[in-house]
Protein backbone atom coordinates (compact mmCIF):
# COMPACT_ATOMS: atom_id res chain seq x y z
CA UNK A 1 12.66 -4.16 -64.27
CA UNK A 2 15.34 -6.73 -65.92
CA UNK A 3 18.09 -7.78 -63.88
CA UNK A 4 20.64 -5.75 -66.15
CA UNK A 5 18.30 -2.51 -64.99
CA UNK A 6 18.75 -3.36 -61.59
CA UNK A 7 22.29 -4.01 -61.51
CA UNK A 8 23.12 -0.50 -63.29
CA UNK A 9 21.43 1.16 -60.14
CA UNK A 10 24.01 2.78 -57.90
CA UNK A 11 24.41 1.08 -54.79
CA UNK A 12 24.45 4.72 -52.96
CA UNK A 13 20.74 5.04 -54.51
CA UNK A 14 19.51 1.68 -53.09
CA UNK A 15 18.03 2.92 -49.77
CA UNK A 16 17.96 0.23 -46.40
CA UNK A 17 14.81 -0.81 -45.21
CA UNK A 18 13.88 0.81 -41.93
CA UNK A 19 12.43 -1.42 -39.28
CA UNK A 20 9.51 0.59 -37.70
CA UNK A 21 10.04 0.35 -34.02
CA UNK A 22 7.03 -1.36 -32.07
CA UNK A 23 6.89 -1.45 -28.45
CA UNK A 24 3.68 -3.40 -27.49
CA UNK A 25 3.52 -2.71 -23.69
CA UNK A 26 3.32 -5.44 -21.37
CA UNK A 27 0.36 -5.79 -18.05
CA UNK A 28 2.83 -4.93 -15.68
CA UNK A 29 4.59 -1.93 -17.94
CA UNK A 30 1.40 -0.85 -18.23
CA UNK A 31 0.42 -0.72 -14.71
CA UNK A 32 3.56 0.67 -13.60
CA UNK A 33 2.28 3.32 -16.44
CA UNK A 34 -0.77 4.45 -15.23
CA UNK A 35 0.11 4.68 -11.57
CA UNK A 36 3.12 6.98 -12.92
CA UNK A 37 0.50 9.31 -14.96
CA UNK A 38 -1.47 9.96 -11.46
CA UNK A 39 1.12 10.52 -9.73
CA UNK A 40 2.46 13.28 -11.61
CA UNK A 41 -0.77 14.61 -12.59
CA UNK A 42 -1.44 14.85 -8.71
CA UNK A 43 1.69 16.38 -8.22
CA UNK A 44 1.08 18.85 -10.92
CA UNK A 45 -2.31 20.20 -9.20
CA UNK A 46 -0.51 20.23 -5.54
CA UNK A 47 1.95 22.45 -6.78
CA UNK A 48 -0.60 25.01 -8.11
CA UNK A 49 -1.01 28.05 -5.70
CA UNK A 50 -4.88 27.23 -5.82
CA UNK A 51 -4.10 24.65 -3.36
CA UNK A 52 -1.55 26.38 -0.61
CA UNK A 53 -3.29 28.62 1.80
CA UNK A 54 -0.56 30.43 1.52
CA UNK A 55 -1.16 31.34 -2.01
CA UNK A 56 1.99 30.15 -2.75
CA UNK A 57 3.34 27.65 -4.94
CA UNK A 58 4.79 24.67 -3.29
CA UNK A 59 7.82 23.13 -3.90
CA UNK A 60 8.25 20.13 -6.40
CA UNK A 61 9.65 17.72 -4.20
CA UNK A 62 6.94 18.29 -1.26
CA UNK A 63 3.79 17.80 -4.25
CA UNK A 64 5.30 14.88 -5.26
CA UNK A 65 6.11 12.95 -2.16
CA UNK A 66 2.29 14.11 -1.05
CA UNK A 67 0.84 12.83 -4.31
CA UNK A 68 2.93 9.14 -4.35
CA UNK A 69 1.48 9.03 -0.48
CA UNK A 70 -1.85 9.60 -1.10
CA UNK A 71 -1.86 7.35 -4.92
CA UNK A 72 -0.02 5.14 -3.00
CA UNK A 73 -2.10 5.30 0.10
CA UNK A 74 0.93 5.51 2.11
CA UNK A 75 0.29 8.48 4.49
CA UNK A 76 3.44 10.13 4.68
CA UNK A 77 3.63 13.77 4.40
CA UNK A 78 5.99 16.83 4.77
CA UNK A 79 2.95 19.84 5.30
CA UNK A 80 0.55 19.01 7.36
CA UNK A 81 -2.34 18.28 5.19
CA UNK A 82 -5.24 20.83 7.20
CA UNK A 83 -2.82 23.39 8.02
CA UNK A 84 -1.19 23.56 4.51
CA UNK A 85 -3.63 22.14 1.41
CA UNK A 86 -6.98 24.46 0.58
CA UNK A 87 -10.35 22.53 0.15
CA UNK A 88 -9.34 22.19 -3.51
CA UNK A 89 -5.79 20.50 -2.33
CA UNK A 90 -7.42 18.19 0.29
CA UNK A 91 -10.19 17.43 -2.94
CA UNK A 92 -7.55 16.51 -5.17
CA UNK A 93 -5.66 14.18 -2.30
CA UNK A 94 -8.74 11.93 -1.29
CA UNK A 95 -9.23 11.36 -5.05
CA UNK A 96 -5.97 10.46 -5.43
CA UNK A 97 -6.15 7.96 -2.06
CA UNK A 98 -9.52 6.64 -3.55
CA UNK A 99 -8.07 6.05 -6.75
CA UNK A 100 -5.12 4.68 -5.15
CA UNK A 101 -7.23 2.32 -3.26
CA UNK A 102 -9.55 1.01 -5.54
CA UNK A 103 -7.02 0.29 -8.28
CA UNK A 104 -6.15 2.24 -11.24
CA UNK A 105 -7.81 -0.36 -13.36
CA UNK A 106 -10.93 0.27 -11.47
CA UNK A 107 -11.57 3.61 -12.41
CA UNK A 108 -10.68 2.89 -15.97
CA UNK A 109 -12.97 0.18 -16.23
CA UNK A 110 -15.85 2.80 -14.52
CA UNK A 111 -14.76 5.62 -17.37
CA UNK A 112 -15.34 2.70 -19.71
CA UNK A 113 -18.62 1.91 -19.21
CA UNK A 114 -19.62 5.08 -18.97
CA UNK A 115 -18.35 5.72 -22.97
CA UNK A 116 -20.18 2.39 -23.46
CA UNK A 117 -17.07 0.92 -24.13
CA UNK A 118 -16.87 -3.18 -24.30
CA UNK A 119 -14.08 -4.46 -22.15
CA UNK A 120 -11.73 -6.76 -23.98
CA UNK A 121 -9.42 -9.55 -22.95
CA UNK A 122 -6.38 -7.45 -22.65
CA UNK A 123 -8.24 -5.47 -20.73
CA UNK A 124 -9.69 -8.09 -18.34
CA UNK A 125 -5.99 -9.19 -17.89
CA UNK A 126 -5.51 -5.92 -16.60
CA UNK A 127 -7.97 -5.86 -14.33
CA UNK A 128 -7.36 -9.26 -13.04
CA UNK A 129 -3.58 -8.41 -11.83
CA UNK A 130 -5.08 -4.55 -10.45
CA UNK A 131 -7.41 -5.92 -8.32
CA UNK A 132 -5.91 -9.23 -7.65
CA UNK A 133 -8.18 -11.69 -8.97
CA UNK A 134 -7.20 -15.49 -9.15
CA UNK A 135 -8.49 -15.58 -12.57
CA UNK A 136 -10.30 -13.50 -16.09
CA UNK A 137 -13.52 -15.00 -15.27
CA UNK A 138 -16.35 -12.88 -13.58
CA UNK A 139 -14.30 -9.87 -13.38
CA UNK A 140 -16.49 -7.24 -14.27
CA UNK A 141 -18.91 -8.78 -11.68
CA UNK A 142 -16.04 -8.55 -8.80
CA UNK A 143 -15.66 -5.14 -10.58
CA UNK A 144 -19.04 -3.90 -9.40
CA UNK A 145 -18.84 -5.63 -5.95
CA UNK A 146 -16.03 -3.53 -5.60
CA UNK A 147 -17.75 -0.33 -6.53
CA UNK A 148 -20.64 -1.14 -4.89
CA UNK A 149 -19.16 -2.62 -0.95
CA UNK A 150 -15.88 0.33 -1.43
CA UNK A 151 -18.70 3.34 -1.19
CA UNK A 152 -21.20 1.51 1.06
CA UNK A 153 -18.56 1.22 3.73
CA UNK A 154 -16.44 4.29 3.25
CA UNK A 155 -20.58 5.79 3.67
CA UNK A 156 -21.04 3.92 6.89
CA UNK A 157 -17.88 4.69 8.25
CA UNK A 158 -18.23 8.12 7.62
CA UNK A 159 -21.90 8.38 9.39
CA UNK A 160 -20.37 7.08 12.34
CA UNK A 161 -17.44 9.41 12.58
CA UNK A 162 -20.02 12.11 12.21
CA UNK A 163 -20.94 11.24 15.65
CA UNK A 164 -17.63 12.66 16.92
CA UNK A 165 -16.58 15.48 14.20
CA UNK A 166 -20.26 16.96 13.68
CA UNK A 167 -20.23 17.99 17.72
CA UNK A 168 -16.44 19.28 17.72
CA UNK A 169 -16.59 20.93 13.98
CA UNK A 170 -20.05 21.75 13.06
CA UNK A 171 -21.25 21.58 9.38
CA UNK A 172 -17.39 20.99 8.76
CA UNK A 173 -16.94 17.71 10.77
CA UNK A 174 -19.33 16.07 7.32
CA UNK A 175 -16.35 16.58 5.44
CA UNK A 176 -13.94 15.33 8.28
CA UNK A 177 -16.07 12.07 8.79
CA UNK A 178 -16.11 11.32 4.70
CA UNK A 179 -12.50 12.31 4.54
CA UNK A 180 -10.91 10.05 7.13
CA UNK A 181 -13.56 7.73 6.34
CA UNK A 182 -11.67 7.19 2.74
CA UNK A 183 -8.57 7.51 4.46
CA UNK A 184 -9.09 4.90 6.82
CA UNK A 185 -10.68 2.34 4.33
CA UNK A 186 -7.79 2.70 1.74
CA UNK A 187 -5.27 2.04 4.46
CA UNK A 188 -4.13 5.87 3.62
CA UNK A 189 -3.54 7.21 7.06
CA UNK A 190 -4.04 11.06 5.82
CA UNK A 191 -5.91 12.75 8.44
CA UNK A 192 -7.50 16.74 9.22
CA UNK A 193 -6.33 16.96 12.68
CA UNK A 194 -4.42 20.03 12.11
CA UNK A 195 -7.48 22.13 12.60
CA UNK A 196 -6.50 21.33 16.37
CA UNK A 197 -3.74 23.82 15.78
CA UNK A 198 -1.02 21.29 16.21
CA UNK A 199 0.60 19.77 12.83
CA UNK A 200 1.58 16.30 12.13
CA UNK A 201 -1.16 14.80 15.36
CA UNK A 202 -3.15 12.36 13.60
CA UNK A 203 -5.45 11.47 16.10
CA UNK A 204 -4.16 11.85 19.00
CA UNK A 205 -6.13 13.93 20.04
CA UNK A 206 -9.34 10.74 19.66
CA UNK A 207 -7.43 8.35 22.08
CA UNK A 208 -9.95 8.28 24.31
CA UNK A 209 -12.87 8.43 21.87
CA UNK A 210 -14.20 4.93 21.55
CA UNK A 211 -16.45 5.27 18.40
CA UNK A 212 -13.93 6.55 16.05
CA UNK A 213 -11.56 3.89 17.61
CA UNK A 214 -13.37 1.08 16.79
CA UNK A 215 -14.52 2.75 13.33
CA UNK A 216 -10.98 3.75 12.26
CA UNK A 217 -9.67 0.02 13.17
CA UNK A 218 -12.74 -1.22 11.43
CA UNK A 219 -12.61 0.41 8.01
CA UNK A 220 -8.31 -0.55 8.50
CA UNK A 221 -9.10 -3.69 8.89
CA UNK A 222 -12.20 -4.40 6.11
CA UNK A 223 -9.84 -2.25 3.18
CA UNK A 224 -6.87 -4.40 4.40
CA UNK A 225 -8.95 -7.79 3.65
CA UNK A 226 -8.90 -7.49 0.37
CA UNK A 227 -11.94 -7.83 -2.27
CA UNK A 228 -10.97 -11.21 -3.34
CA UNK A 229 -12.20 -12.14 0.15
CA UNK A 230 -14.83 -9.97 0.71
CA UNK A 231 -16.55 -11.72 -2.35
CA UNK A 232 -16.15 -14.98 -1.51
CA UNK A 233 -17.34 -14.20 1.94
CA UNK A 234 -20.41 -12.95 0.12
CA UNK A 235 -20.83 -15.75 -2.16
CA UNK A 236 -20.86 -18.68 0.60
CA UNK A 237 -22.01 -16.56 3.77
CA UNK A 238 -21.31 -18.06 6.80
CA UNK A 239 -20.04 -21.61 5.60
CA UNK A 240 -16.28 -21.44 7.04
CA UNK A 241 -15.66 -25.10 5.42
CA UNK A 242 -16.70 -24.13 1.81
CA UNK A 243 -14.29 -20.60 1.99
CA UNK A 244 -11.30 -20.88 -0.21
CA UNK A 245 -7.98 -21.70 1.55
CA UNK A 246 -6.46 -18.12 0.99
CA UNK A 247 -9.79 -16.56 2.97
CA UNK A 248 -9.30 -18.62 5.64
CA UNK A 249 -5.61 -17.85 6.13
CA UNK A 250 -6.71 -14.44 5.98
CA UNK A 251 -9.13 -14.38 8.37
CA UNK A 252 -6.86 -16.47 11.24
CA UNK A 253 -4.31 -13.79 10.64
CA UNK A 254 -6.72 -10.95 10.62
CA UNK A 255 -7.44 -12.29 14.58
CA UNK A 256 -3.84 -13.20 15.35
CA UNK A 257 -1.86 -10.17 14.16
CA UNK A 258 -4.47 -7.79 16.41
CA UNK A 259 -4.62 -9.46 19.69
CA UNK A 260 -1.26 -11.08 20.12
CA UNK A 261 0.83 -7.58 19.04
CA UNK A 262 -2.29 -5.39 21.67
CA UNK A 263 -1.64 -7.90 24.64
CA UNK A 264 2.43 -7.37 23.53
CA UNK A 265 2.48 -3.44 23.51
CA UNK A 266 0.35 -3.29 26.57
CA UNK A 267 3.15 -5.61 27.93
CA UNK A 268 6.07 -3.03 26.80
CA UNK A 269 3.99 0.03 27.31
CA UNK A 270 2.80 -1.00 30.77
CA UNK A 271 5.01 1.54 32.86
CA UNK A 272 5.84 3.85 29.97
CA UNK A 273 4.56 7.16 29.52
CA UNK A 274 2.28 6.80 26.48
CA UNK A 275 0.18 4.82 29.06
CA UNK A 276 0.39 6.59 32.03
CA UNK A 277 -2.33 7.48 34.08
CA UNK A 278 -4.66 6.08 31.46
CA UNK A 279 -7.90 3.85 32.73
CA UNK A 280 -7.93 -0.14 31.71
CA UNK A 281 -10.72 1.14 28.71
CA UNK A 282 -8.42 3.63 27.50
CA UNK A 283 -5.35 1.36 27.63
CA UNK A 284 -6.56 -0.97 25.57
CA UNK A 285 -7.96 1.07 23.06
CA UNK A 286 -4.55 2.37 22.60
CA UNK A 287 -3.35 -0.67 21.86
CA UNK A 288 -6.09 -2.23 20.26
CA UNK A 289 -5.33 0.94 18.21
CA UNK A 290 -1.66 0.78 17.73
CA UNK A 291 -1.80 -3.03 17.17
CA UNK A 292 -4.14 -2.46 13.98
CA UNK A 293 -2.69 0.66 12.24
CA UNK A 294 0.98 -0.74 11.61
CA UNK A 295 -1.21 -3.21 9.52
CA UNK A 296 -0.77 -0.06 6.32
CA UNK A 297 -3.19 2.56 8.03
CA UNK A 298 -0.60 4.89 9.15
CA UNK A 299 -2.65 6.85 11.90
CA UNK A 300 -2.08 6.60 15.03
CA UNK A 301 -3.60 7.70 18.43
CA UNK A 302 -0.10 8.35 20.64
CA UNK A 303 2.97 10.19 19.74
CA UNK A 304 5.47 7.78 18.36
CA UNK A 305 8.35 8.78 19.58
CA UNK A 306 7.38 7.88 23.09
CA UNK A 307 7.31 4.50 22.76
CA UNK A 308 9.69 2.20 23.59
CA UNK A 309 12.02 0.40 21.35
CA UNK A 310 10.34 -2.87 21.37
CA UNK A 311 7.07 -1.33 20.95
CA UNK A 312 8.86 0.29 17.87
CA UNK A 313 10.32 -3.21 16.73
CA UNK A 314 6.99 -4.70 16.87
CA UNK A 315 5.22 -1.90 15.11
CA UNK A 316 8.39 -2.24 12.14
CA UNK A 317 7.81 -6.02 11.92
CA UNK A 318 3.91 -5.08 11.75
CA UNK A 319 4.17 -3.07 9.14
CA UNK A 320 6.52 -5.12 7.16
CA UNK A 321 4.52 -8.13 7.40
CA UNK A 322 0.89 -5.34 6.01
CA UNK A 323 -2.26 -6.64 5.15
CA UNK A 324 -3.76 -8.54 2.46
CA UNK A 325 -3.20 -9.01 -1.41
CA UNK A 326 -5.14 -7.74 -3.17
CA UNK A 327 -6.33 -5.01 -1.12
CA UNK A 328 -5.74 -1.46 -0.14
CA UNK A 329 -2.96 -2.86 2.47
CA UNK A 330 0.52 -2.89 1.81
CA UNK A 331 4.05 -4.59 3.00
CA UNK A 332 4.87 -8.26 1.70
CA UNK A 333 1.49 -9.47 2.73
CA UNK A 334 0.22 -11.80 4.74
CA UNK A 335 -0.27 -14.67 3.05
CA UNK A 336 3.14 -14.15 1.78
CA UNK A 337 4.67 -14.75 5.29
CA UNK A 338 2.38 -17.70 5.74
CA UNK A 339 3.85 -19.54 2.80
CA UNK A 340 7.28 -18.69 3.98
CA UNK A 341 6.48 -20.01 7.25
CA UNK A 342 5.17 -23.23 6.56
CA UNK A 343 7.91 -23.77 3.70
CA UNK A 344 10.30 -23.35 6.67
CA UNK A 345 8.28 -25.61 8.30
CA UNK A 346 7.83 -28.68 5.99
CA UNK A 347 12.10 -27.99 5.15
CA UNK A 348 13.24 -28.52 8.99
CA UNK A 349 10.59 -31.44 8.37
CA UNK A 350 12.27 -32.92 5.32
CA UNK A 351 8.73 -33.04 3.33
CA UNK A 352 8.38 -32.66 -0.19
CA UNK A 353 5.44 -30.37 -0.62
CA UNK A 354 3.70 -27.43 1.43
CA UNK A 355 0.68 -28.57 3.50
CA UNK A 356 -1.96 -25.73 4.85
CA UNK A 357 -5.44 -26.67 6.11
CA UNK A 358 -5.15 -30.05 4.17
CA UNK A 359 -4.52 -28.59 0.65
CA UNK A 360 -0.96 -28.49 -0.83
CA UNK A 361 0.74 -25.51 -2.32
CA UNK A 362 2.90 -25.21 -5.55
CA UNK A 363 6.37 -24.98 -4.56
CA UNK A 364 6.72 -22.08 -7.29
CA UNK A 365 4.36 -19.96 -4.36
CA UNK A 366 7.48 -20.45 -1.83
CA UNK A 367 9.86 -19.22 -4.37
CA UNK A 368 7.92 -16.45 -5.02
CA UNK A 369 7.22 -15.71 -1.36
CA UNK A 370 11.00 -15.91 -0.10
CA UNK A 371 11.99 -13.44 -3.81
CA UNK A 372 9.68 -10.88 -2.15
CA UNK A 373 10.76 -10.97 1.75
CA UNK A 374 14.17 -10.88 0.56
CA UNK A 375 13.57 -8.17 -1.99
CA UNK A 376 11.50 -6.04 0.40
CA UNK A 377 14.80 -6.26 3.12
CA UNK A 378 17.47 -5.42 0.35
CA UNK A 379 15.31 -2.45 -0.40
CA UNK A 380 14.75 -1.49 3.33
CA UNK A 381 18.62 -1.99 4.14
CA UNK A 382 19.73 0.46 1.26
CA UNK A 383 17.71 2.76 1.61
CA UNK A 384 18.38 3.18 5.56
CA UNK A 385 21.56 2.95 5.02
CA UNK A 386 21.78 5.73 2.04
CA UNK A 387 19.81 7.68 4.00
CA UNK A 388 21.07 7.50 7.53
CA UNK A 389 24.36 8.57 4.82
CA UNK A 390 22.98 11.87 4.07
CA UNK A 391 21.23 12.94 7.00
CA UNK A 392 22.73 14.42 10.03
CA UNK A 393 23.75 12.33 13.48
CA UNK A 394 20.07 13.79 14.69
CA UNK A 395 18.03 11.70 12.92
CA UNK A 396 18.93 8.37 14.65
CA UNK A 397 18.77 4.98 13.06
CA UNK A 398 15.91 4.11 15.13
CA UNK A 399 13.75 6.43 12.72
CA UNK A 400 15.44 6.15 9.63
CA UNK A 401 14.79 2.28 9.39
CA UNK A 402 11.37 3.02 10.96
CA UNK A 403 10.44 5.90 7.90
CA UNK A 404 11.50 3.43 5.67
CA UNK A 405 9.99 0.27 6.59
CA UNK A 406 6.90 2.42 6.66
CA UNK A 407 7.20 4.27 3.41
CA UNK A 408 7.96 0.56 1.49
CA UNK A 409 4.98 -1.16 3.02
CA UNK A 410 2.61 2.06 2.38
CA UNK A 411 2.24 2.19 5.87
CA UNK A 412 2.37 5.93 6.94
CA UNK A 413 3.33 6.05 10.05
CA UNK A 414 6.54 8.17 11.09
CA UNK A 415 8.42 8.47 14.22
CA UNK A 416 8.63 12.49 12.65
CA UNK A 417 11.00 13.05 11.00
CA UNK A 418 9.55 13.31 7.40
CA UNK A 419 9.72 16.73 7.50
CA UNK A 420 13.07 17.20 8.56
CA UNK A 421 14.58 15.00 5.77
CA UNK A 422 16.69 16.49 2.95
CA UNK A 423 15.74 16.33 -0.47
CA UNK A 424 17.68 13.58 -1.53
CA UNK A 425 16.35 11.39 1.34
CA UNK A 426 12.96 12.56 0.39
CA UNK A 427 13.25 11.40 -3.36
CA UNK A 428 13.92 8.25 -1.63
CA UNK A 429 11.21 7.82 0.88
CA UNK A 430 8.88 8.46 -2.78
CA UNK A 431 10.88 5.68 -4.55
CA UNK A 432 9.90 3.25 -1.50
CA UNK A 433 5.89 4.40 -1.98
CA UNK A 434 6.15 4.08 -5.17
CA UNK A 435 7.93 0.58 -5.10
CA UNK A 436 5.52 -0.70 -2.08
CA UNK A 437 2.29 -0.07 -3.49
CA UNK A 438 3.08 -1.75 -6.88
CA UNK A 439 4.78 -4.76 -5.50
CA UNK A 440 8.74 -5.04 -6.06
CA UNK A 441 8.13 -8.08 -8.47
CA UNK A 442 5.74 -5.85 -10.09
CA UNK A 443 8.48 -3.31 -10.72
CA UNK A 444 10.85 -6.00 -11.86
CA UNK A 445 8.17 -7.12 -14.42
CA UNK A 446 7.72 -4.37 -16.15
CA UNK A 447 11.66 -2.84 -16.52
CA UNK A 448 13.06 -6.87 -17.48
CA UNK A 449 12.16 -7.36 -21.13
CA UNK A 450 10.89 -10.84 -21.12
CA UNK A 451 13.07 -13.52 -22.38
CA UNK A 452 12.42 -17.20 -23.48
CA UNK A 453 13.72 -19.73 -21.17
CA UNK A 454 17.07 -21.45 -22.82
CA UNK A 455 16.51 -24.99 -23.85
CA UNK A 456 19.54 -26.41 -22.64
CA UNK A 457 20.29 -27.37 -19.13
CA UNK A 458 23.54 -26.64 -17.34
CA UNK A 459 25.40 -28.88 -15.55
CA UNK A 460 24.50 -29.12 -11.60
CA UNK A 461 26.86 -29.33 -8.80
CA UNK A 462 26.73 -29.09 -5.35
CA UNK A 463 27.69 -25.62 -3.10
CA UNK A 464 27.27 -26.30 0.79
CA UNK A 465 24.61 -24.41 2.75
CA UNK A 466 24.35 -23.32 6.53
């Protein structure tokens, strides 16, 4: 065509280009994704009126704060999960608490193999910020450790509890024991005790019961560890000097944040009625107990409610602080506080650099620790304060900070007033879960659209501080 041709075309005839939109999805979007896609697939099977005993279907709102809590292996619930879920409901809620807990990476790498599928570098990225690997390399190997010790524990646990259940429920109490097992591993805190008749008791009813005690605080404890350190305990045994700085932290705090906050509620609790006439063994079970499950279990062994308000304090600051990254734990994470503390530490002291066990840390790690605490509290302090809004003067303060404290750092435990909470407050609580289990930053990953970093640098001044 000659340029004469071309120019006699009408310019009404000459048709734009149309840039085909692309959206390539980023680790964290994609994440965020998946998670999302269980959740409502959960919630969609809850509501069914195959999994009411009622026959009935249940309300939206109910499913999916039930299936967040369980994907999110939170714990919190508005039906009590015996009383109100069939077989088929309680089936579809310990899938969604062992898919919660393992990752949602995990199970996609399993349905991979399985289709003979080769797993890719995008793929391994994936993986690598699911399960919270320091790096690509050797993940399908820390893959199938994770498989392998998730299912060999959860199995042990669950013969032990068998001791207990099997004699109070018959052929029944197998299904308790591998329920509660799962529950107690993935830091879940969904329990079966309402075949006791009474809803909402967790395990009360076991205070006095030292096996499942020491089993529940045991599985707690080994989920809330995270795999990360589980592997490299397995890779160099015994040899404390050769474990990576971040296992070490973990395991100091994993001894510190049970026997310090025990010895402290046995101090508040001493003449208070959760305690009372009690013998010294089953005193300090309860403790032992209440000091562990705050750490994202979300069972617990004595009614809430009765405790005082430092024992309620502790339990919030507990729960806010969680477990391990990395793991089926929740909160801001342990070795999130640690950096905060000994930035605080080597500020007052005017060094340079953050010094643990001899090895320094990045100074990005402290920025990145205080973004989270501080992100964490904003999201705690609005969503008390929206809810403590909407709900009547009944529900105190006390328990609305409590609920969401707890819901935020997948914790589970409740003071009770799930149940009672409106729908708005509810949609809330399921926000927190949600926002908790993936990590805030997480969430702010994957809504930001990533920008390049300006190449010009803005003129600094001084603004005084304290």
């Amino acid at each position: 065509m000659t340029d004469s041709q071309i120019n006699e075309i009408p310019v009404a005839d000459i048709k734009p280009r149309r840039r085909k939109f692309k959206w390539k999805p980023s680790t964290m979007q994609i994440l965020v994704l998946g998670y999302l896609a269980i959740i409502l697939l959960g919630t969609f099977f809850l509501c069914l009126p195959i999994s009411a005993k009622n026959g009935g279907w249940t309300a939206f709102i109910d499913s999916l704060l039930v299936a967040t809590s369980a994907t999110c292996v939170t714990g919190l619930i508005t039906v009590d999960t015996f009383l109100h879920w069939t077989t088929f409901g309680q089936i579809v809620i310990i899938l969604l608490i062992q898919i919660g807990g393992l990752g949602f990476m995990t199970f996609v790498t399993l349905f991979s193999f399985a289709l003979g599928r080769r797993i890719g570098l995008f793929e391994r990225n994936l993986i690598a910020q699911s399960a919270g690997s320091f790096g690509k390399g050797g993940i399908l190997r820390l893959i199938k450790r994770i498989l392998i010790f998730t299912f060999s524990v959860e199995l042990v646990g669950a013969c032990l509890l068998m001791t207990s259940f099997v004699p109070d429920y018959g052929a029944r109490g197998i299904w308790f024991a591998l329920f509660h097992s799962i529950s107690a591993f993935c830091n879940a805190g969904f329990d079966l005790m309402g075949v006791n008749g009474t809803p909402f008791a967790s395990l009360t009813a076991y205070s006095d019961d030292v096996v499942v005690n020491l089993t529940i605080c045991a599985l707690i404890l080994i989920g809330g560890m995270g795999y990360v350190v589980w592997s490299d305990i397995w890779d160099k045994r015994f040899r404390y000097r050769q474990y990576r700085l971040h296992t070490r932290i973990v395991l100091w705090a994993a001894v510190l944040l049970v026997f310090v906050p025990a010895l402290l509620l046995f101090a508040f609790e001493y003449n208070g009625s959760v305690l009372e006439g009690k013998n010294a063994g089953e005193r300090f079970l309860i403790c032992l107990f209440q000091a562990v499950t705050p750490r994202t279990a979300g069972f617990n062994t004595v009614p809430l409610n009765e405790l005082s308000d430092s024992s309620i304090l502790l339990m919030q600051i507990l729960m806010f602080i969680g477990g391990n990254s990395g793991s089926t734990a929740g909160g801001v994470k342990v070795t999130t506080m640690v950096v905060i503390l000994f930035g605080l530490y080597s500020s007052v002291r005017g060094h340079k650099d953050i010094v643990i066990g001899k090895r320094s840390l990045d100074l990005s790690l402290a920025k990145q620790a205080m973004s989270l605490f501080t992100i964490y509290l904003i999201f705690v302090m609005t969503a008390t304060l929206i809810i403590c809004a909407i709900e009547p003067p009944e529900i105190t303060l006390r328990d609305v900070s409590f609920e969401c404290v707890s819901a935020i750092a997948t914790v589970g435990l409740t003071t009770g007033i799930t149940p009672l909470l409106t729908t708005g407050s509810k949609f809330i609580i399921t926000l927190l879960m949600f926002s908790g289990r993936l990590g805030v930053l997480t969430l702010a990953s994957a809504m930001m659209a990533s920008k390049a970093q300006p190449t010009t640098k803005r003129p600094s001044e001084k603004i005084l501080i304290g």
